[in-house]
C-alpha atoms as a PDB file:
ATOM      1  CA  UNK A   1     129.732 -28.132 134.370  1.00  0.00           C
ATOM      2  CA  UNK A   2     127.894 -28.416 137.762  1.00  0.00           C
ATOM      3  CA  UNK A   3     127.905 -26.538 140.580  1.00  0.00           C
ATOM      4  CA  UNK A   4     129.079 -27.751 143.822  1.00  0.00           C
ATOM      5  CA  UNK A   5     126.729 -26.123 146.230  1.00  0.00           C
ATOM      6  CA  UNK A   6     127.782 -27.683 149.338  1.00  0.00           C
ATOM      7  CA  UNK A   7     131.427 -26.289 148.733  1.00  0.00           C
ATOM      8  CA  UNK A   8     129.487 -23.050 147.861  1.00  0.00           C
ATOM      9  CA  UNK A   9     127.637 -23.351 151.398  1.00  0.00           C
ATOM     10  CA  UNK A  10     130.514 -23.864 153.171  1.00  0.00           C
ATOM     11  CA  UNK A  11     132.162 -21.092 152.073  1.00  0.00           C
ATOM     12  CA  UNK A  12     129.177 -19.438 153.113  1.00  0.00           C
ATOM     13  CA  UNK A  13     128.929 -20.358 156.411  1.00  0.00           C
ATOM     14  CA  UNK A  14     132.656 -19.009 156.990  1.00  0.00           C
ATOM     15  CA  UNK A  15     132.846 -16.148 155.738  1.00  0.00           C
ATOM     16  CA  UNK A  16     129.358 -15.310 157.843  1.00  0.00           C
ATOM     17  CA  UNK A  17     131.095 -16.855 161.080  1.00  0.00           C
ATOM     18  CA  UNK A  18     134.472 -15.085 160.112  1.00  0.00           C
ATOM     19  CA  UNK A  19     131.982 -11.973 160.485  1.00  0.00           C
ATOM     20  CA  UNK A  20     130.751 -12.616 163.421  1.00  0.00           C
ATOM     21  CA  UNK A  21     127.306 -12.782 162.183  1.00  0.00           C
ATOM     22  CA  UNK A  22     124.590 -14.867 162.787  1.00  0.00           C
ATOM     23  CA  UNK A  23     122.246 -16.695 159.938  1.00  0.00           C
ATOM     24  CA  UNK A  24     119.345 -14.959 160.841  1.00  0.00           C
ATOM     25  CA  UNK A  25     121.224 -10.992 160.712  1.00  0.00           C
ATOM     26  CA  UNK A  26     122.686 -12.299 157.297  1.00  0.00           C
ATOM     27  CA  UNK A  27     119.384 -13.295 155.760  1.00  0.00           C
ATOM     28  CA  UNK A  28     117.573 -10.096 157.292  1.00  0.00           C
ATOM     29  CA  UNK A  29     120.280  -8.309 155.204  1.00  0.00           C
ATOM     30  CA  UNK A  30     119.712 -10.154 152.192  1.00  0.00           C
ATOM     31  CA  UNK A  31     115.891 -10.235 152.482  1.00  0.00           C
ATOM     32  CA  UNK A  32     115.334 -13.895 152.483  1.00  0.00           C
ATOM     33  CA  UNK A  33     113.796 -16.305 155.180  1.00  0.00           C
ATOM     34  CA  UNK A  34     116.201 -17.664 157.765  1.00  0.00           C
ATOM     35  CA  UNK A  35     115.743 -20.960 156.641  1.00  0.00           C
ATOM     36  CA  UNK A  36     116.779 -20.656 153.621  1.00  0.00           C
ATOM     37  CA  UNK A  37     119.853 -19.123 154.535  1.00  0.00           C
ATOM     38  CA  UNK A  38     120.513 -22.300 156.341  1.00  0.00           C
ATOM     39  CA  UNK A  39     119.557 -24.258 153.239  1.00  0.00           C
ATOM     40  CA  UNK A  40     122.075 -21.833 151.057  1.00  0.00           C
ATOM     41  CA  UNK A  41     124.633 -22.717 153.524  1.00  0.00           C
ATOM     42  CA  UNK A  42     124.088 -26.564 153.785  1.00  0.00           C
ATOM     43  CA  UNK A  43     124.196 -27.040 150.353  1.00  0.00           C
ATOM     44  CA  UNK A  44     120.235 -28.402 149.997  1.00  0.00           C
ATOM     45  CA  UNK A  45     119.415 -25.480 147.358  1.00  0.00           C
ATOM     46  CA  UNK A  46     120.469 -23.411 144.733  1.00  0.00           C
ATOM     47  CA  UNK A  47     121.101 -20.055 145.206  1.00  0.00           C
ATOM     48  CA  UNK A  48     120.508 -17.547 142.604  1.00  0.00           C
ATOM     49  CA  UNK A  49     123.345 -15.149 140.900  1.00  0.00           C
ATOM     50  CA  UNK A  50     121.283 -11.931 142.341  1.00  0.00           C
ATOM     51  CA  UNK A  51     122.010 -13.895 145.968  1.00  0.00           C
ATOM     52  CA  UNK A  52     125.561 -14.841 145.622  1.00  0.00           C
ATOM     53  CA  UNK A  53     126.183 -11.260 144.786  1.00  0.00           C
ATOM     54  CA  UNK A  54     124.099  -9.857 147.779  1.00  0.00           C
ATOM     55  CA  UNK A  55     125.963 -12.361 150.450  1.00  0.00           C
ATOM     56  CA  UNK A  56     129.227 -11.337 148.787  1.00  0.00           C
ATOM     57  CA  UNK A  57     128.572  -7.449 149.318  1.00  0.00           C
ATOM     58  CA  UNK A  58     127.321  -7.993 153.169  1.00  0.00           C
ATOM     59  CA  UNK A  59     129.949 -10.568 153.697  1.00  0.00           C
ATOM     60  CA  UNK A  60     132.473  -8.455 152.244  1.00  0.00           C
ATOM     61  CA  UNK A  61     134.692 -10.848 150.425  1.00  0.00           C
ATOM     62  CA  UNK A  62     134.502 -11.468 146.608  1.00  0.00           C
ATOM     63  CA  UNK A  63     132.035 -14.093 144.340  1.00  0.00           C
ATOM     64  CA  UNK A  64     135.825 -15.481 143.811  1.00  0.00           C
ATOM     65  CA  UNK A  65     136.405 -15.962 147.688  1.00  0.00           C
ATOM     66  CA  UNK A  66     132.231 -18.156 147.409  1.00  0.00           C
ATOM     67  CA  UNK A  67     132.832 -20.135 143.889  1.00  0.00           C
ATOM     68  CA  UNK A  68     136.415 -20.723 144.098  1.00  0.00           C
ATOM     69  CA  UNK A  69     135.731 -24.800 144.135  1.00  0.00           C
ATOM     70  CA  UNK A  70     133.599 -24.391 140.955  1.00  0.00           C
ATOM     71  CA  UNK A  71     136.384 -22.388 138.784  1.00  0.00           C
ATOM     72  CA  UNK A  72     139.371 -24.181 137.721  1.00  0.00           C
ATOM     73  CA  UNK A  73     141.412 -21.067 137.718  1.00  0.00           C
ATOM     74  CA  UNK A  74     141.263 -20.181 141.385  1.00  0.00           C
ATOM     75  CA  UNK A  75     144.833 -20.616 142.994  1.00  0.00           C
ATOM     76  CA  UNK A  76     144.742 -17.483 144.708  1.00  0.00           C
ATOM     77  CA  UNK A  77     141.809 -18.215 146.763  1.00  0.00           C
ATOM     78  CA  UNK A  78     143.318 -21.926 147.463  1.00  0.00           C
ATOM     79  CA  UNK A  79     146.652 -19.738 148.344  1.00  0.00           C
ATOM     80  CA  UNK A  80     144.934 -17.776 151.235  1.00  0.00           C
ATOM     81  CA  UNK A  81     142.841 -20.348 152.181  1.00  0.00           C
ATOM     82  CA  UNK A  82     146.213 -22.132 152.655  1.00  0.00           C
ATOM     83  CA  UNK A  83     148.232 -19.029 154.531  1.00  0.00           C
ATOM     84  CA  UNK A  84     144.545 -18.967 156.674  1.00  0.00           C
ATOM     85  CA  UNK A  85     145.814 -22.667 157.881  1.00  0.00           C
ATOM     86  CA  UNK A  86     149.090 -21.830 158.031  1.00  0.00           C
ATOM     87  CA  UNK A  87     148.626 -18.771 159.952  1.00  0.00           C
ATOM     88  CA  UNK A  88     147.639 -20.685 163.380  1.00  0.00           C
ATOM     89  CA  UNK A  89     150.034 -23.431 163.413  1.00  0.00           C
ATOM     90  CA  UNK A  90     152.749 -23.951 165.345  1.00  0.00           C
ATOM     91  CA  UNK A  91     156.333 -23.879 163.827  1.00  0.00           C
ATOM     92  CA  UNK A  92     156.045 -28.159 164.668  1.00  0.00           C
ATOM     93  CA  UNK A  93     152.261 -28.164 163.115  1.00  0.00           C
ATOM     94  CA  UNK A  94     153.966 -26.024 159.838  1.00  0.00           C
ATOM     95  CA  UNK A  95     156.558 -28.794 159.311  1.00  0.00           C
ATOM     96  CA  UNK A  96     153.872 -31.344 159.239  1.00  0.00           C
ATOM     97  CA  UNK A  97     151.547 -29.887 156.841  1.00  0.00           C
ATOM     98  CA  UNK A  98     154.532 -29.295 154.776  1.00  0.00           C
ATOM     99  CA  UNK A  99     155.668 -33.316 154.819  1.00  0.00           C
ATOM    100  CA  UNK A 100     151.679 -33.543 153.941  1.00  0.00           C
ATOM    101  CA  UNK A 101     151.757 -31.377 151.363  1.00  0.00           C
ATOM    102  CA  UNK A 102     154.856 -32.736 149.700  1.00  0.00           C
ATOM    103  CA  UNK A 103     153.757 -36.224 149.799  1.00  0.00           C
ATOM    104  CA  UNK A 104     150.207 -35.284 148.330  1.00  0.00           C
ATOM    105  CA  UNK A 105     151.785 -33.446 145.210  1.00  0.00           C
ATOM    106  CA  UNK A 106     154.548 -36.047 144.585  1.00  0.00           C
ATOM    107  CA  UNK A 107     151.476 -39.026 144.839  1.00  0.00           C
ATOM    108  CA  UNK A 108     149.556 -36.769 142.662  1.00  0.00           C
ATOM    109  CA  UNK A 109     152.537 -36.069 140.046  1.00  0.00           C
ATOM    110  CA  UNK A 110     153.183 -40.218 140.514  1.00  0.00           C
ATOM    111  CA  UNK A 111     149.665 -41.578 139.646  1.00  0.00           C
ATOM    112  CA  UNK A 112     149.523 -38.844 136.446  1.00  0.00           C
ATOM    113  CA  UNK A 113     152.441 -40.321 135.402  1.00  0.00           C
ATOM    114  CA  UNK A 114     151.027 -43.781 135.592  1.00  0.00           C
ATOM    115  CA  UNK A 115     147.949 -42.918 133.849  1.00  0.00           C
ATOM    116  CA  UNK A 116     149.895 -41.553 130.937  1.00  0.00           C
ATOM    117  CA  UNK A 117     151.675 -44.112 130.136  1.00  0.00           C
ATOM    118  CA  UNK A 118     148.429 -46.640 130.273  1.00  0.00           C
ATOM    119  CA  UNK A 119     147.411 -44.304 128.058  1.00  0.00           C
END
């Protein structure tokens, strides 16, 4: 299993904005150079368990809400990160992502069945 770090970074890099905090007050916090913040938050480098648990703490959220793309049991994270979407749409806007939404999962649900059977 690998990591994906730029999925990791992004994360990152909203929870700090949703904060209202700036790279350089995050990493002073965490007691790490700013530009390595930057590189934790771009994806360029690894960042270390002892980290991920710092950011969490001063970011408030949980290591779920930062690895949720790395664990395949994470629906609850994808479900707010969904209602997060859904929360500043417009009744029109909801309908959409809905028809989106619909027509992803049945495409999905179509081409598994398809692979099945060539199987």
């Amino acid at each position: 299993m690998t990591l994906d770090y730029k999925a990791i970074g992004k994360r990152i890099k909203i929870a700090r904005i949703n904060a209202d905090m700036t790279q350089e007050r995050l990493s002073d916090l965490l007691g790490i150079s700013p530009s390595h913040m930057s590189n934790i938050e771009t994806g360029t480098t690894r960042v270390s368990l002892t980290t991920l648990v710092k950011l969490a703490n001063a970011l408030d959220i949980s290591l779920d809400d930062i690895l949720c793309d790395s664990v395949t049991h994470a629906r609850p994270q994808f479900e707010r990160d969904i209602q997060q979407i859904l929360d500043g749409c417009s009744d029109y806007e909801i309908r959409v992502v809905a028809d989106v939404a619909r027509s992803v999962v049945d495409a999905m649900r179509k081409n598994k069945n398809l692979r099945s059977k060539d199987n």
